[in-house]
C-alpha atoms as a PDB file:
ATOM      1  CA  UNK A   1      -4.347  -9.316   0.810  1.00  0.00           C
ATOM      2  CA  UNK A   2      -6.547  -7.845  -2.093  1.00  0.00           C
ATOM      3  CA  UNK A   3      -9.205  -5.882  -1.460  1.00  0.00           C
ATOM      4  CA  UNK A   4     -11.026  -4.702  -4.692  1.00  0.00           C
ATOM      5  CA  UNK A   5     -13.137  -1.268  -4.351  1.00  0.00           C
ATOM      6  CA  UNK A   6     -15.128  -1.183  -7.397  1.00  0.00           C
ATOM      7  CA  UNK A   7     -12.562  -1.339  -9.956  1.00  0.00           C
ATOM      8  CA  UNK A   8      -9.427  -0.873  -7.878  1.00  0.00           C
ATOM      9  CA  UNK A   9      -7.606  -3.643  -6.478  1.00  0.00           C
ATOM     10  CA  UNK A  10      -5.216  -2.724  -3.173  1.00  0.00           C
ATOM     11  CA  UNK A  11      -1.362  -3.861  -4.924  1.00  0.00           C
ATOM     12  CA  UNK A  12       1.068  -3.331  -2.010  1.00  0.00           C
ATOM     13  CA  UNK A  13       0.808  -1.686   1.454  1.00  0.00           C
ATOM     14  CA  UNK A  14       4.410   0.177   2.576  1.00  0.00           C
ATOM     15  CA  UNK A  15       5.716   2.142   5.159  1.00  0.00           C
ATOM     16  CA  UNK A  16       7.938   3.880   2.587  1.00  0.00           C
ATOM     17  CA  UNK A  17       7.318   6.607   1.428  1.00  0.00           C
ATOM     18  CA  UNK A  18      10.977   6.123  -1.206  1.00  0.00           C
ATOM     19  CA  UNK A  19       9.410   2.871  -2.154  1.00  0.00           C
ATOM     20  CA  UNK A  20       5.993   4.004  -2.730  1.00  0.00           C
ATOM     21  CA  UNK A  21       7.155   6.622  -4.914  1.00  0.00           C
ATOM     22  CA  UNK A  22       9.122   4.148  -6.613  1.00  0.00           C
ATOM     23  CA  UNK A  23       6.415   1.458  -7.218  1.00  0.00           C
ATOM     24  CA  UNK A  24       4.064   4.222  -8.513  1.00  0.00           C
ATOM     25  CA  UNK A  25       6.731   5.950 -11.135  1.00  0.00           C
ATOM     26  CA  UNK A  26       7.361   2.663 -12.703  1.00  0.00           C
ATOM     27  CA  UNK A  27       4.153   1.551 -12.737  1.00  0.00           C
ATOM     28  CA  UNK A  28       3.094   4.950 -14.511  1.00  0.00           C
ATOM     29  CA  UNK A  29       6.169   4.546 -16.744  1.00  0.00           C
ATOM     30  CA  UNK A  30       4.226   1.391 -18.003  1.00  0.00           C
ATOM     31  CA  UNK A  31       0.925   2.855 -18.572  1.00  0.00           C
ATOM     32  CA  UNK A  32      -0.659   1.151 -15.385  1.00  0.00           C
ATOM     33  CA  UNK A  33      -2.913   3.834 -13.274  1.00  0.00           C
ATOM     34  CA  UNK A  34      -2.168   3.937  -9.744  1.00  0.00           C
ATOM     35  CA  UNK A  35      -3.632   5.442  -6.701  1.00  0.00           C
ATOM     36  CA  UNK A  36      -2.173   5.546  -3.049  1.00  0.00           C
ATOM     37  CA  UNK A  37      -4.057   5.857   0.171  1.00  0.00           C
ATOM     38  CA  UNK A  38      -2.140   7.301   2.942  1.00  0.00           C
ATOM     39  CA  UNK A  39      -2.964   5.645   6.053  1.00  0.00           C
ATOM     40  CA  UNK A  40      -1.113   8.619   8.811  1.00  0.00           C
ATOM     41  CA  UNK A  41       0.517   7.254  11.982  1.00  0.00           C
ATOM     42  CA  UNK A  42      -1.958   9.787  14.361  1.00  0.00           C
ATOM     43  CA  UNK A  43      -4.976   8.590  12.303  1.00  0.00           C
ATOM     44  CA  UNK A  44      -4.081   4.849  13.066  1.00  0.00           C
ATOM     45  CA  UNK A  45      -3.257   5.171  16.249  1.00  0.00           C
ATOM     46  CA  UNK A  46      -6.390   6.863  17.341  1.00  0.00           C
ATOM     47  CA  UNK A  47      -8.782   3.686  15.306  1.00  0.00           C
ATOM     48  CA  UNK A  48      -6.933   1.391  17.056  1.00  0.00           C
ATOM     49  CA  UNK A  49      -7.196   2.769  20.849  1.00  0.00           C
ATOM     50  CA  UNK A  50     -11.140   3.000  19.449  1.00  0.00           C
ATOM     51  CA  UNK A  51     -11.029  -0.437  18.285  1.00  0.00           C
ATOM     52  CA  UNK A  52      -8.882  -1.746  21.160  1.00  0.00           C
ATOM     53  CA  UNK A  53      -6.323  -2.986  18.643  1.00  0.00           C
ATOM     54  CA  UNK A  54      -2.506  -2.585  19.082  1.00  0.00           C
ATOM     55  CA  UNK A  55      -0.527   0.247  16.945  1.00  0.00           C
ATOM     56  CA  UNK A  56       2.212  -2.051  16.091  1.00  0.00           C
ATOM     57  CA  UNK A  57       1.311  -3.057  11.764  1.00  0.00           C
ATOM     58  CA  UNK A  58       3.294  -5.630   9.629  1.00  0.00           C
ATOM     59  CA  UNK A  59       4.981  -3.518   6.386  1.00  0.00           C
ATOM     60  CA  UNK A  60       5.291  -5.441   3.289  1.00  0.00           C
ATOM     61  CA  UNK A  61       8.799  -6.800   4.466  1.00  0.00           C
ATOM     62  CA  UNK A  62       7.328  -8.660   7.260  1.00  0.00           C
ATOM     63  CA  UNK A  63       9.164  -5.816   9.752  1.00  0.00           C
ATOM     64  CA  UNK A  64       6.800  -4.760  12.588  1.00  0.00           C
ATOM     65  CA  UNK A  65       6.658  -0.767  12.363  1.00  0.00           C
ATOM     66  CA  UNK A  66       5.264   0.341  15.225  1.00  0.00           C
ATOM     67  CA  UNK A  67       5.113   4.378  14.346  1.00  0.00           C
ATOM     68  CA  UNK A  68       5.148   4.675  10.493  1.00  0.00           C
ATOM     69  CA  UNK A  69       2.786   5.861   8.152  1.00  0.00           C
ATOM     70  CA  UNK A  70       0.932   3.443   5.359  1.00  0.00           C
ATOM     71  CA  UNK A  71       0.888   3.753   2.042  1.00  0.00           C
ATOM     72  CA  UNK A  72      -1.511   1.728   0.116  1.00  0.00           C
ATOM     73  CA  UNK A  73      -1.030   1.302  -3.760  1.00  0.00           C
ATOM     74  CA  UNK A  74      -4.276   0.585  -5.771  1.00  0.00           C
ATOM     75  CA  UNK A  75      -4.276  -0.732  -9.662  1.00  0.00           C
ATOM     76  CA  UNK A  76      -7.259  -1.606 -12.000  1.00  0.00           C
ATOM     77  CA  UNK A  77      -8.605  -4.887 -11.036  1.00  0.00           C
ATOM     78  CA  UNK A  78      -7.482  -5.469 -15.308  1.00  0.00           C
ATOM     79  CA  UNK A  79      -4.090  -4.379 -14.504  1.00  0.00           C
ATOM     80  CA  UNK A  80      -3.282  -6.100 -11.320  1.00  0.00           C
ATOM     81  CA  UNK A  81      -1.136  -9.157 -12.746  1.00  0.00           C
ATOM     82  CA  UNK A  82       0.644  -7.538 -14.841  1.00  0.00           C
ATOM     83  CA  UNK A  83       1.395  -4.583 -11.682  1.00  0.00           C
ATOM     84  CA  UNK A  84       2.498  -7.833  -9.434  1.00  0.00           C
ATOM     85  CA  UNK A  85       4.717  -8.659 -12.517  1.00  0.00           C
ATOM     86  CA  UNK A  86       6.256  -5.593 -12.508  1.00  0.00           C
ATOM     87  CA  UNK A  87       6.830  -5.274  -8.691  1.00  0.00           C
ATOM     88  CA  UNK A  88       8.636  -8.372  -8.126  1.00  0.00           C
ATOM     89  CA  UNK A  89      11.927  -6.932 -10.391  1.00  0.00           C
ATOM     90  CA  UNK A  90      11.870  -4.147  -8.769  1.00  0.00           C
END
């Protein structure tokens, strides 16, 4: 899913916080700007008992992870491709 907020487009959503640190180093080593949302398990929990959803989220390796914070990496919309590129040999 991309969801583009002005001229950021969401990259990646993990529950890693290893990974996420990973994705964002590399990404820096090749010039590409990030920024990461951190979506806490408390502050999650308590929108979905609001929203009547259920706590359990999907992580970017298709695991269900009930209790485990987000992390959502944002690119330039220009350097989103290229990002994507870069992820996959990762």
């Amino acid at each position: 899913m991309v969801f583009t907020f002005l001229k950021w487009s969401e990259l990646i959503i993990t529950c890693s916080r290893d990974q996420q640190m990973k994705i964002c180093n590399t990404l820096n080593h090749h010039n590409i700007q990030t920024k990461t949302k951190i979506y806490t398990t408390r502050n999650r929990l308590s929108r979905n008992v609001i929203y009547g959803a259920n706590a359990m989220t999907v992580n970017s390796s298709n695991i269900i992870s009930p209790l485990s914070d987000q992390y959502r990496i944002y690119v330039k919309k220009t350097d989103l491709e290229l990002a994507k590129h870069i992820i996959r040999h990762l």
